[in-house]
PDB file of N, CA and C in Angstrom:
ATOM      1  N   UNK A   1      20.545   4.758  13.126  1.00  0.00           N
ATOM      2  CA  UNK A   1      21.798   4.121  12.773  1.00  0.00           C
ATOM      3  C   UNK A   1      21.586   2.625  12.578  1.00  0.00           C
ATOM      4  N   UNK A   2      22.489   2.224  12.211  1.00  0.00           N
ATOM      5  CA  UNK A   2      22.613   0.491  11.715  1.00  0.00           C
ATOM      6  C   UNK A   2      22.251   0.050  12.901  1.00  0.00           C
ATOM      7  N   UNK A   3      23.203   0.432  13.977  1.00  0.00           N
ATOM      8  CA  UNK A   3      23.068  -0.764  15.518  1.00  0.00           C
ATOM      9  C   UNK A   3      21.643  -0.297  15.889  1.00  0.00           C
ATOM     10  N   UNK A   4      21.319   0.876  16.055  1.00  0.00           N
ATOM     11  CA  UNK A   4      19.868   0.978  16.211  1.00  0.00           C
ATOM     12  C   UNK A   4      18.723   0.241  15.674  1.00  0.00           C
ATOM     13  N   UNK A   5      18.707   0.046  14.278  1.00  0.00           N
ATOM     14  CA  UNK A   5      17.595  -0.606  13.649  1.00  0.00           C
ATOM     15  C   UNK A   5      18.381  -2.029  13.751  1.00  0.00           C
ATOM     16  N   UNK A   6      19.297  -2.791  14.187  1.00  0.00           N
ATOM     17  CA  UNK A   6      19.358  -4.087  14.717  1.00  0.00           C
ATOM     18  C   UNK A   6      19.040  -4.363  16.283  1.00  0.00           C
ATOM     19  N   UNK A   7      19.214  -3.792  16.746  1.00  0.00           N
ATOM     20  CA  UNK A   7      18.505  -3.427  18.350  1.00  0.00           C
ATOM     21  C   UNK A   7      16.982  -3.777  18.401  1.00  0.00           C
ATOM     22  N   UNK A   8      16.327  -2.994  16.971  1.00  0.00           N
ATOM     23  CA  UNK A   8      14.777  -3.235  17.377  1.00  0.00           C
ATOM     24  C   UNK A   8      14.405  -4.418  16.312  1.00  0.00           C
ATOM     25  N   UNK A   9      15.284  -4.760  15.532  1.00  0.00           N
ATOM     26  CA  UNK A   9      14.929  -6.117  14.891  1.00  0.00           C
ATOM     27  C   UNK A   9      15.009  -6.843  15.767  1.00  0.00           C
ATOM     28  N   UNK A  10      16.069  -6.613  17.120  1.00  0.00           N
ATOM     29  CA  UNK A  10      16.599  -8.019  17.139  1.00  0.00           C
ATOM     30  C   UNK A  10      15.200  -8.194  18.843  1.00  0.00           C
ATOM     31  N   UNK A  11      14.636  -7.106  19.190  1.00  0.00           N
ATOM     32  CA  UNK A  11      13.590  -7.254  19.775  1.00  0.00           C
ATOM     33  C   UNK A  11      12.370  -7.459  19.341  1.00  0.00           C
ATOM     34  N   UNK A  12      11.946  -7.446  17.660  1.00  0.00           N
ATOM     35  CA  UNK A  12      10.978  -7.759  17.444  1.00  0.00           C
ATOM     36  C   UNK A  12      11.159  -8.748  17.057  1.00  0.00           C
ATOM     37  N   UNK A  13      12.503  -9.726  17.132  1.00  0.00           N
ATOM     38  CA  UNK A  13      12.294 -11.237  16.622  1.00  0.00           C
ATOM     39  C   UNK A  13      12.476 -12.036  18.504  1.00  0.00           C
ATOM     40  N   UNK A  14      12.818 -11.374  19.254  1.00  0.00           N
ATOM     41  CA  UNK A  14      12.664 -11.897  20.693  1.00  0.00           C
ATOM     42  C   UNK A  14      11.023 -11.886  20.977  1.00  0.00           C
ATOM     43  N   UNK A  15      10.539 -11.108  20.674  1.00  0.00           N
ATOM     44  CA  UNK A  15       9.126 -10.728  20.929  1.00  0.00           C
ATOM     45  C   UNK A  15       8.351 -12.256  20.457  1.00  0.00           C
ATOM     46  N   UNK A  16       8.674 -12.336  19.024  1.00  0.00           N
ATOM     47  CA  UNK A  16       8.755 -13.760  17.845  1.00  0.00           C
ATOM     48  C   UNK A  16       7.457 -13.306  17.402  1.00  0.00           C
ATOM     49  N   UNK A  17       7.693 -11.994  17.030  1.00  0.00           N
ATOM     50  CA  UNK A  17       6.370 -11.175  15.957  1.00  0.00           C
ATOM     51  C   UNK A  17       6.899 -11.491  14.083  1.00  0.00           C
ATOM     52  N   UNK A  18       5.858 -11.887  13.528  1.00  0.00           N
ATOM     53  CA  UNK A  18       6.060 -12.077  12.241  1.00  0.00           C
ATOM     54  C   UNK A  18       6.457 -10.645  11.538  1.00  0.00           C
ATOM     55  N   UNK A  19       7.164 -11.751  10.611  1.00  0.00           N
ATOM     56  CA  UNK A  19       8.206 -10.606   9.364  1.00  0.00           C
ATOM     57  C   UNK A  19       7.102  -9.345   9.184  1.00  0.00           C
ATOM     58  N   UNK A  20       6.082  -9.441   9.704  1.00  0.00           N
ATOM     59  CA  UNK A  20       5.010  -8.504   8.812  1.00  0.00           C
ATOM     60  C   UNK A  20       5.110  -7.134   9.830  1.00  0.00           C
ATOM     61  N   UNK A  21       5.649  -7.258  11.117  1.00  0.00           N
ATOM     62  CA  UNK A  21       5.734  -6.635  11.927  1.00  0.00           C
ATOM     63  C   UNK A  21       7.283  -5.852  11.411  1.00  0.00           C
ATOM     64  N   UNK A  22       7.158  -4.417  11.372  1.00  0.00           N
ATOM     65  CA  UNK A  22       8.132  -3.619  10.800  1.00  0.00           C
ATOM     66  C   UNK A  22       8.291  -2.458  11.486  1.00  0.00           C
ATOM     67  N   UNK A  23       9.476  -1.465  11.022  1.00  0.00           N
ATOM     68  CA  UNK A  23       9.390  -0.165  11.828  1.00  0.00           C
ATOM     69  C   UNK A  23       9.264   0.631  10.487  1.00  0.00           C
ATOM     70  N   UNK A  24       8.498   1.985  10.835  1.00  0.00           N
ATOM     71  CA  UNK A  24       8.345   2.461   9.491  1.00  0.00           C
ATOM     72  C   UNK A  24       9.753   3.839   9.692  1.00  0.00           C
ATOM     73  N   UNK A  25      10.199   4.063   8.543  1.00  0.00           N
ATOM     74  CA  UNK A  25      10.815   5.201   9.064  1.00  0.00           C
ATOM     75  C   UNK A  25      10.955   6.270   7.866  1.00  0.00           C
ATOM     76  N   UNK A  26      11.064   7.914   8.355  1.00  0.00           N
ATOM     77  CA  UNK A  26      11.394   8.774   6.986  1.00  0.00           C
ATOM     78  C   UNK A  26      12.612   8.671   6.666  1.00  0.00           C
ATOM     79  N   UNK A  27      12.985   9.126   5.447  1.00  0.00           N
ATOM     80  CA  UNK A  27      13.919   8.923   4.759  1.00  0.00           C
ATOM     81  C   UNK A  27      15.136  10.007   5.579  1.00  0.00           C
ATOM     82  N   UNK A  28      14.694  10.551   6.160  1.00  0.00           N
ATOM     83  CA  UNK A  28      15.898  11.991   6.767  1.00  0.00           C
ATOM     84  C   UNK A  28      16.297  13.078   6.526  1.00  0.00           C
ATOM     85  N   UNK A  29      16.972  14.017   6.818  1.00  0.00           N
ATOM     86  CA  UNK A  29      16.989  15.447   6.152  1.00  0.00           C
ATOM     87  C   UNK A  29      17.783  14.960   4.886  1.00  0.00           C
ATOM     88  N   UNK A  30      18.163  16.552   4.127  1.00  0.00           N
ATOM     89  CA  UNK A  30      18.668  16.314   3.185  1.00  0.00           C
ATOM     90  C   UNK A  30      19.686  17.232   3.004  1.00  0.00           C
ATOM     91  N   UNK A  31      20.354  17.774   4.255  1.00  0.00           N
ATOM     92  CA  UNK A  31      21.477  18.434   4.269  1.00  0.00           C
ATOM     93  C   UNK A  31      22.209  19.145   3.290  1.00  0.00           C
ATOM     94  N   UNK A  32      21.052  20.104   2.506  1.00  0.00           N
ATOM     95  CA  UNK A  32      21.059  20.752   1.265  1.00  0.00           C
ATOM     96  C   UNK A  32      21.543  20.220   0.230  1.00  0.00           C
ATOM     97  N   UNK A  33      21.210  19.113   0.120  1.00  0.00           N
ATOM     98  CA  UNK A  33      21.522  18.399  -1.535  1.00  0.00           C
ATOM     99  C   UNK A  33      20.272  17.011  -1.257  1.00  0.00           C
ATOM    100  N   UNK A  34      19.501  16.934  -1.701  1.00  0.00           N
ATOM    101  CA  UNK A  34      18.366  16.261  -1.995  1.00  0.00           C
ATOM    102  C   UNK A  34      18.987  15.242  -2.463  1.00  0.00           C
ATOM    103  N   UNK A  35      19.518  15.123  -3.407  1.00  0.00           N
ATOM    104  CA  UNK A  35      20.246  13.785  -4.747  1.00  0.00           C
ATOM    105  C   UNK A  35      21.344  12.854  -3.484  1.00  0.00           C
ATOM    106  N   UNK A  36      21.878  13.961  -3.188  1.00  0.00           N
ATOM    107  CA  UNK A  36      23.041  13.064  -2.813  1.00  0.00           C
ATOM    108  C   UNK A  36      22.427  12.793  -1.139  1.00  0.00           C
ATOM    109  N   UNK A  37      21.749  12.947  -0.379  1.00  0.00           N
ATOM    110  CA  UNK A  37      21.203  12.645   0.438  1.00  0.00           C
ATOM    111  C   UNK A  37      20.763  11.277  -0.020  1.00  0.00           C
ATOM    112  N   UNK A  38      19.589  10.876  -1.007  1.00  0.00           N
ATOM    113  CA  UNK A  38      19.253   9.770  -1.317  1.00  0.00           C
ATOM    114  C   UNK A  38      20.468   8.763  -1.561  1.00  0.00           C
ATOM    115  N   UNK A  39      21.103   9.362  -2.555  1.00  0.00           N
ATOM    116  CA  UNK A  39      22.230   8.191  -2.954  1.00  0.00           C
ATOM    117  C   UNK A  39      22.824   8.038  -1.095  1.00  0.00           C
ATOM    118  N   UNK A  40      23.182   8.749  -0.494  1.00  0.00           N
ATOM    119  CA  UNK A  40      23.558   7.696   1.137  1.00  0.00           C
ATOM    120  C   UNK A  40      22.591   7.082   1.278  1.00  0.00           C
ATOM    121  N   UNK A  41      21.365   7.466   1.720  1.00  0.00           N
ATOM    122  CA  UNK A  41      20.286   6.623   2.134  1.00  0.00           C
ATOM    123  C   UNK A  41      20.485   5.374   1.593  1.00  0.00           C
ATOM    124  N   UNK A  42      20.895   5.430   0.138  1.00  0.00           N
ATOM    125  CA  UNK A  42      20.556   4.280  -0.822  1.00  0.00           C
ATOM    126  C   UNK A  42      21.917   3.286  -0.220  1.00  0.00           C
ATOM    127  N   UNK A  43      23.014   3.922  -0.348  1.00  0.00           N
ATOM    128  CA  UNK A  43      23.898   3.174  -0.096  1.00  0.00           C
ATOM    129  C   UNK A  43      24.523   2.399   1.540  1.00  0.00           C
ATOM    130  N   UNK A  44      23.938   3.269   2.656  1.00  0.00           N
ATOM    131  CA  UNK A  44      23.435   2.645   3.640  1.00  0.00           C
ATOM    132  C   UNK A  44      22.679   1.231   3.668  1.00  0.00           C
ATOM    133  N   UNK A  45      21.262   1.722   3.418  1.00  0.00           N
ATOM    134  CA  UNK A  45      20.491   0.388   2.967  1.00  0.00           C
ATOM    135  C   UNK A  45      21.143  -0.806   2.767  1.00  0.00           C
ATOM    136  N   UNK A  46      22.003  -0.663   1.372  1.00  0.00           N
ATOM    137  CA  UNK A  46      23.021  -1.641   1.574  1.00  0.00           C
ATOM    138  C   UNK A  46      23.661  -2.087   2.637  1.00  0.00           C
ATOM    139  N   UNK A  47      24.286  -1.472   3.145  1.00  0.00           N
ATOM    140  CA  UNK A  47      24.853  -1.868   4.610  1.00  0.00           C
ATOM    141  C   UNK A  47      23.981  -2.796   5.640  1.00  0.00           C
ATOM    142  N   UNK A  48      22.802  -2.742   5.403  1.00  0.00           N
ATOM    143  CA  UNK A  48      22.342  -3.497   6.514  1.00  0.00           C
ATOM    144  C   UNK A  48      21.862  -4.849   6.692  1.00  0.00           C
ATOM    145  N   UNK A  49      21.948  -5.459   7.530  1.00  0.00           N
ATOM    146  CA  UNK A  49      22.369  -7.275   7.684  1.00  0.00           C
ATOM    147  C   UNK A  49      20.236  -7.581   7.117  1.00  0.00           C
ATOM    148  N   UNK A  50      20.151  -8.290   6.262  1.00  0.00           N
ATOM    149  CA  UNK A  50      19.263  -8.887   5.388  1.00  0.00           C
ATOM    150  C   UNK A  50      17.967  -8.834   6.452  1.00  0.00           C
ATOM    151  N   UNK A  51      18.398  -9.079   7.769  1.00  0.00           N
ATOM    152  CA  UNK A  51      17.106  -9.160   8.435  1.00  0.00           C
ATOM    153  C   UNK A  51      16.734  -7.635   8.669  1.00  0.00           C
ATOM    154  N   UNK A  52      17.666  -7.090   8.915  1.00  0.00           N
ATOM    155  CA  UNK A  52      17.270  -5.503   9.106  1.00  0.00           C
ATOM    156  C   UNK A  52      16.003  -4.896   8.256  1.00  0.00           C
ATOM    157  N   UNK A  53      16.596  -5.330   7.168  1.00  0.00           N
ATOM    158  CA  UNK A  53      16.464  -4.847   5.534  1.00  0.00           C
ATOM    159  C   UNK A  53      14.759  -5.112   5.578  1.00  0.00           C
ATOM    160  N   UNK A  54      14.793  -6.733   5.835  1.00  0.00           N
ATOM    161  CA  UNK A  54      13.768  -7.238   5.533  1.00  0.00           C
ATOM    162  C   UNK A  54      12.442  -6.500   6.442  1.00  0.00           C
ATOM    163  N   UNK A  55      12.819  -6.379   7.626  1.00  0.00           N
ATOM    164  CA  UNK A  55      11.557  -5.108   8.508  1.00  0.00           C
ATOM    165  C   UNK A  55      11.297  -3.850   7.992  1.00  0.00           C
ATOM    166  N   UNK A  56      12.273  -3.294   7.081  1.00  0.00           N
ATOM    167  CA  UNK A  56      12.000  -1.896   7.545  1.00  0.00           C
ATOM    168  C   UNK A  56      10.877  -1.046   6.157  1.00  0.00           C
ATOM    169  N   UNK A  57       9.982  -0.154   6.058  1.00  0.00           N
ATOM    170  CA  UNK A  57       9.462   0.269   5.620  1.00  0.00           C
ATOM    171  C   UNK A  57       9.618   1.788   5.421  1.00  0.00           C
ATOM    172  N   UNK A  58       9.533   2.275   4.213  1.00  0.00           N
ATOM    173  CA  UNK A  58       9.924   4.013   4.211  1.00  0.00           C
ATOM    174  C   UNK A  58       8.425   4.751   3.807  1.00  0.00           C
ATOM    175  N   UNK A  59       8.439   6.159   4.604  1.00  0.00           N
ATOM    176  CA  UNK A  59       6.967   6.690   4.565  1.00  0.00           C
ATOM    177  C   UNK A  59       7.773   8.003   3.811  1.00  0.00           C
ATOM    178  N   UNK A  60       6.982   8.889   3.326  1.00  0.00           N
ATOM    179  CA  UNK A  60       6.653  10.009   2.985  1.00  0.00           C
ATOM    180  C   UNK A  60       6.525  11.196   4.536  1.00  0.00           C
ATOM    181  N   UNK A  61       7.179  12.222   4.145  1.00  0.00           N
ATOM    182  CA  UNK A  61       6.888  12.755   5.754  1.00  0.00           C
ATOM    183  C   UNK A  61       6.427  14.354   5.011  1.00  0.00           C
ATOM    184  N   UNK A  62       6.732  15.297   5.824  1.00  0.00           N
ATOM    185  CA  UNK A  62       5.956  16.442   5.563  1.00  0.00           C
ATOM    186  C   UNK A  62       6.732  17.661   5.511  1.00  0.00           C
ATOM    187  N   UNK A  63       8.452  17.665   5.223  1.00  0.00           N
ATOM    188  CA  UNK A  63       8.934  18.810   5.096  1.00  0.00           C
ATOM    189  C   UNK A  63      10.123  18.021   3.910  1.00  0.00           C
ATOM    190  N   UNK A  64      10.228  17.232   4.005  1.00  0.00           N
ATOM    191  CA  UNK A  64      11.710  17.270   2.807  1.00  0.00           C
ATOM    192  C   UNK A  64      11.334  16.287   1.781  1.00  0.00           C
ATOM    193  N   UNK A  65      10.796  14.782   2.015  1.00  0.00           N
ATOM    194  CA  UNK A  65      10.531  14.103   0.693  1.00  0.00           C
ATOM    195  C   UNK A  65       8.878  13.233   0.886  1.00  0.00           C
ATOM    196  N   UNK A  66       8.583  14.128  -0.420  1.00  0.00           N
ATOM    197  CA  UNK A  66       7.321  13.743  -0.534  1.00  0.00           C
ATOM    198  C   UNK A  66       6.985  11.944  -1.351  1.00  0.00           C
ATOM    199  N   UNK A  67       5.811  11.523  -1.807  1.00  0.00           N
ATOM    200  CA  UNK A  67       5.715  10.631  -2.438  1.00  0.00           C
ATOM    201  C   UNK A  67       6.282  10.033  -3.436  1.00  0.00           C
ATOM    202  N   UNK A  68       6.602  11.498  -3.974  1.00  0.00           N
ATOM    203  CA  UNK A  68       7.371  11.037  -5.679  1.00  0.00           C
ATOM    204  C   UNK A  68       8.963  11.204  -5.345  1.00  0.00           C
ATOM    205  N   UNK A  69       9.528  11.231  -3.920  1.00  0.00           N
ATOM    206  CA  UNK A  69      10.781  11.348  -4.050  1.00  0.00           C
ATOM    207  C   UNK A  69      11.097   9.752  -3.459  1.00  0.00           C
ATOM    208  N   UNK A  70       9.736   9.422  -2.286  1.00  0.00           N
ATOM    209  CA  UNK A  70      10.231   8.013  -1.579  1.00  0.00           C
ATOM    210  C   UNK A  70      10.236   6.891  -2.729  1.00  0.00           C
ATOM    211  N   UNK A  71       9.101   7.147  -3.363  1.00  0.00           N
ATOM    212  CA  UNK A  71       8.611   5.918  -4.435  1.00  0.00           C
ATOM    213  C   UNK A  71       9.617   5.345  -5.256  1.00  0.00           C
ATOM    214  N   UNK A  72      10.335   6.160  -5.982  1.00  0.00           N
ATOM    215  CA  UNK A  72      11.461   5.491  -6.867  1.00  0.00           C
ATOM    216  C   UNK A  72      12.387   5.157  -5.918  1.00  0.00           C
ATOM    217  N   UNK A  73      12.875   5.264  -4.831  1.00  0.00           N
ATOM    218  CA  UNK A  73      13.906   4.894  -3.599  1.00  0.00           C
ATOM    219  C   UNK A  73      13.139   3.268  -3.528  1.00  0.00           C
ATOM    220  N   UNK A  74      11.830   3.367  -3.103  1.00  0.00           N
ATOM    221  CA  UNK A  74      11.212   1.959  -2.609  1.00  0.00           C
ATOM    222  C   UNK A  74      11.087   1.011  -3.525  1.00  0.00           C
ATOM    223  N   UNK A  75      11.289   1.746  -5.053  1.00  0.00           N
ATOM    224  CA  UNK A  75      11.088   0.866  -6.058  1.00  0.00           C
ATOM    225  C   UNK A  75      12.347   0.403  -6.259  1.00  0.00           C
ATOM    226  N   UNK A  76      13.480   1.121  -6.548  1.00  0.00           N
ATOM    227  CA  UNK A  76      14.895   0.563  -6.776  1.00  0.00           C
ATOM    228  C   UNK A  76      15.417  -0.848  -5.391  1.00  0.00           C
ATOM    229  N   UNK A  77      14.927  -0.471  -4.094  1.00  0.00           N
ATOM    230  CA  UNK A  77      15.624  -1.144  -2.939  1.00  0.00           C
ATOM    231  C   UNK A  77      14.882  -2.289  -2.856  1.00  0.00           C
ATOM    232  N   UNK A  78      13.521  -2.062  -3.479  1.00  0.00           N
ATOM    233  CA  UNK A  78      12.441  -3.421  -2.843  1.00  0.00           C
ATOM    234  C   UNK A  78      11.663  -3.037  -1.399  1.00  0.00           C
ATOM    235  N   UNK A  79      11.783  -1.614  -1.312  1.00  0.00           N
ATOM    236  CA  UNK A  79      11.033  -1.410   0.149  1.00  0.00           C
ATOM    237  C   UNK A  79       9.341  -0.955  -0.029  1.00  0.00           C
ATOM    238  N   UNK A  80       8.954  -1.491   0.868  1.00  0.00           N
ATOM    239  CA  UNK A  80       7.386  -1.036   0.968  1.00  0.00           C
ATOM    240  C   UNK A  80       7.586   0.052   1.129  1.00  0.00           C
ATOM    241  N   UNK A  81       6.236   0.758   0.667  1.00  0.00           N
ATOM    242  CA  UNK A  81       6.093   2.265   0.923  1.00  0.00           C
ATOM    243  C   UNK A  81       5.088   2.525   1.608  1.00  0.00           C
ATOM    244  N   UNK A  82       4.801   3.011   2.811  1.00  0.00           N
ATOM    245  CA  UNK A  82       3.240   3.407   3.540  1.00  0.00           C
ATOM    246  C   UNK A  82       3.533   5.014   3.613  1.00  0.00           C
ATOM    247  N   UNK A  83       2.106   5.216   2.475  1.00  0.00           N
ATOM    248  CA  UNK A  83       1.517   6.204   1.936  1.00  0.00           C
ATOM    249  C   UNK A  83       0.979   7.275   3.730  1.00  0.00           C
ATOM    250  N   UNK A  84       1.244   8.340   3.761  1.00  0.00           N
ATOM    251  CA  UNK A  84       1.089   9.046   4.637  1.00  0.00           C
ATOM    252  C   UNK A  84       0.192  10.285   4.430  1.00  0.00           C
ATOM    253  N   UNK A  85      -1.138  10.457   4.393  1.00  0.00           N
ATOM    254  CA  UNK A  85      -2.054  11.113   3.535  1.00  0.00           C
ATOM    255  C   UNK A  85      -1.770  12.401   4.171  1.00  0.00           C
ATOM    256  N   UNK A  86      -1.774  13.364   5.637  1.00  0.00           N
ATOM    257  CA  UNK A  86      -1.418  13.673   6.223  1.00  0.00           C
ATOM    258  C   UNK A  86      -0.226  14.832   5.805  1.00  0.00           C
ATOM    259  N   UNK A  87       0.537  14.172   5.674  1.00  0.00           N
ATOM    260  CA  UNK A  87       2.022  14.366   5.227  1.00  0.00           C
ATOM    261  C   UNK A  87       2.676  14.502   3.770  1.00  0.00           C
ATOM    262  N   UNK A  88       1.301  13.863   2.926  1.00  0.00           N
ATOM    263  CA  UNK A  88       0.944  14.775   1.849  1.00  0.00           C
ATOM    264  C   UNK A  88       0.886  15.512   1.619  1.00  0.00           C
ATOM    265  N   UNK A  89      -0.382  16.002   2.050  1.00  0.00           N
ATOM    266  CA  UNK A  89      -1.588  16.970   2.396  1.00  0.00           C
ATOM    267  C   UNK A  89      -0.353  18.199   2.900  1.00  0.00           C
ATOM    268  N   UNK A  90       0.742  18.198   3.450  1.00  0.00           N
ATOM    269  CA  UNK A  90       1.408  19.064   4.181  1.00  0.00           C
ATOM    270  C   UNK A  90       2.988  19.307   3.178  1.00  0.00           C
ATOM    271  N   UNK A  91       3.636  18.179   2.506  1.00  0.00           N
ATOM    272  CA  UNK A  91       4.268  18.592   1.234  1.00  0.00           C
ATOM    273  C   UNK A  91       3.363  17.644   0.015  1.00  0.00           C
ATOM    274  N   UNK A  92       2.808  18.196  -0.714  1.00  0.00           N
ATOM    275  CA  UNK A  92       1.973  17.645  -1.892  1.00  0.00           C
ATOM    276  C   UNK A  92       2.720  17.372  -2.732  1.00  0.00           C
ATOM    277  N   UNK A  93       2.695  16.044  -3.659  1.00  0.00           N
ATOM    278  CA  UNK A  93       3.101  15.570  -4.550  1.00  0.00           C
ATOM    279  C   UNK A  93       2.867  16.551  -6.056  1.00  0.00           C
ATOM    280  N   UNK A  94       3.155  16.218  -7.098  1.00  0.00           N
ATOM    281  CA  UNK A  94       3.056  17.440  -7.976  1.00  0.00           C
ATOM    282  C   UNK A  94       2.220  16.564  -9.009  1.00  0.00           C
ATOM    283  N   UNK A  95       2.077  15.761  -8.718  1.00  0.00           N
ATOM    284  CA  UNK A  95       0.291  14.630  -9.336  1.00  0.00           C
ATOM    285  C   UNK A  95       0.026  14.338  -8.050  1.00  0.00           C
ATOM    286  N   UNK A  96      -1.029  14.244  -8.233  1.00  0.00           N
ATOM    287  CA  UNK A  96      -2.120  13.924  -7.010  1.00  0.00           C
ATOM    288  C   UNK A  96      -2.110  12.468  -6.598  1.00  0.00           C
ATOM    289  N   UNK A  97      -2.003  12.376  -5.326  1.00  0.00           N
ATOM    290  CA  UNK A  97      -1.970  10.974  -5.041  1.00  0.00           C
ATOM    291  C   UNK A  97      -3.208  10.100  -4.566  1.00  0.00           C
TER     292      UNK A  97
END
């Protein structure tokens, strides 16, 4: 949730760890609609106060969205993407990554 990922921003700026220091997180189920799952995700994102924004990183996980579903999400928002080979390897992209 929002107050959650300001909770651990607001301890990794007490800590006084650089911006580079992030939480990575999956994108979430997809409560049988894939599309419209993203569009919340997407529109959440929005919601969150600039510093939030600025930590957080989205991975690829291993049952609902693979590489080619996070990538255009990370490309539209400006979010890093850490590649999860693993979790690939377990839902595979449909080009090889």
């Amino acid at each position: 949730t929002i107050a959650d990922l300001s909770y651990h921003t607001d301890m990794l700026d007490l800590m006084r760890l650089p911006r580079d220091s992030v939480f990575v997180l999956h994108m979430g189920g997809i409560n049988g609609d894939k599309a419209a799952s993203i569009r919340r995700f997407e529109h959440n994102y929005a919601r969150l106060p600039h510093n939030v924004a600025a930590r957080l990183v989205l991975e690829n996980d291993d049952r609902f969205y693979s590489v080619e579903d996070v990538l255009p999400v990370c490309q539209r928002l400006d979010i890093p993407l850490v590649l999860d080979w693993h979790h690939d390897r377990c839902l595979p992209s449909a080009r090889p990554v």
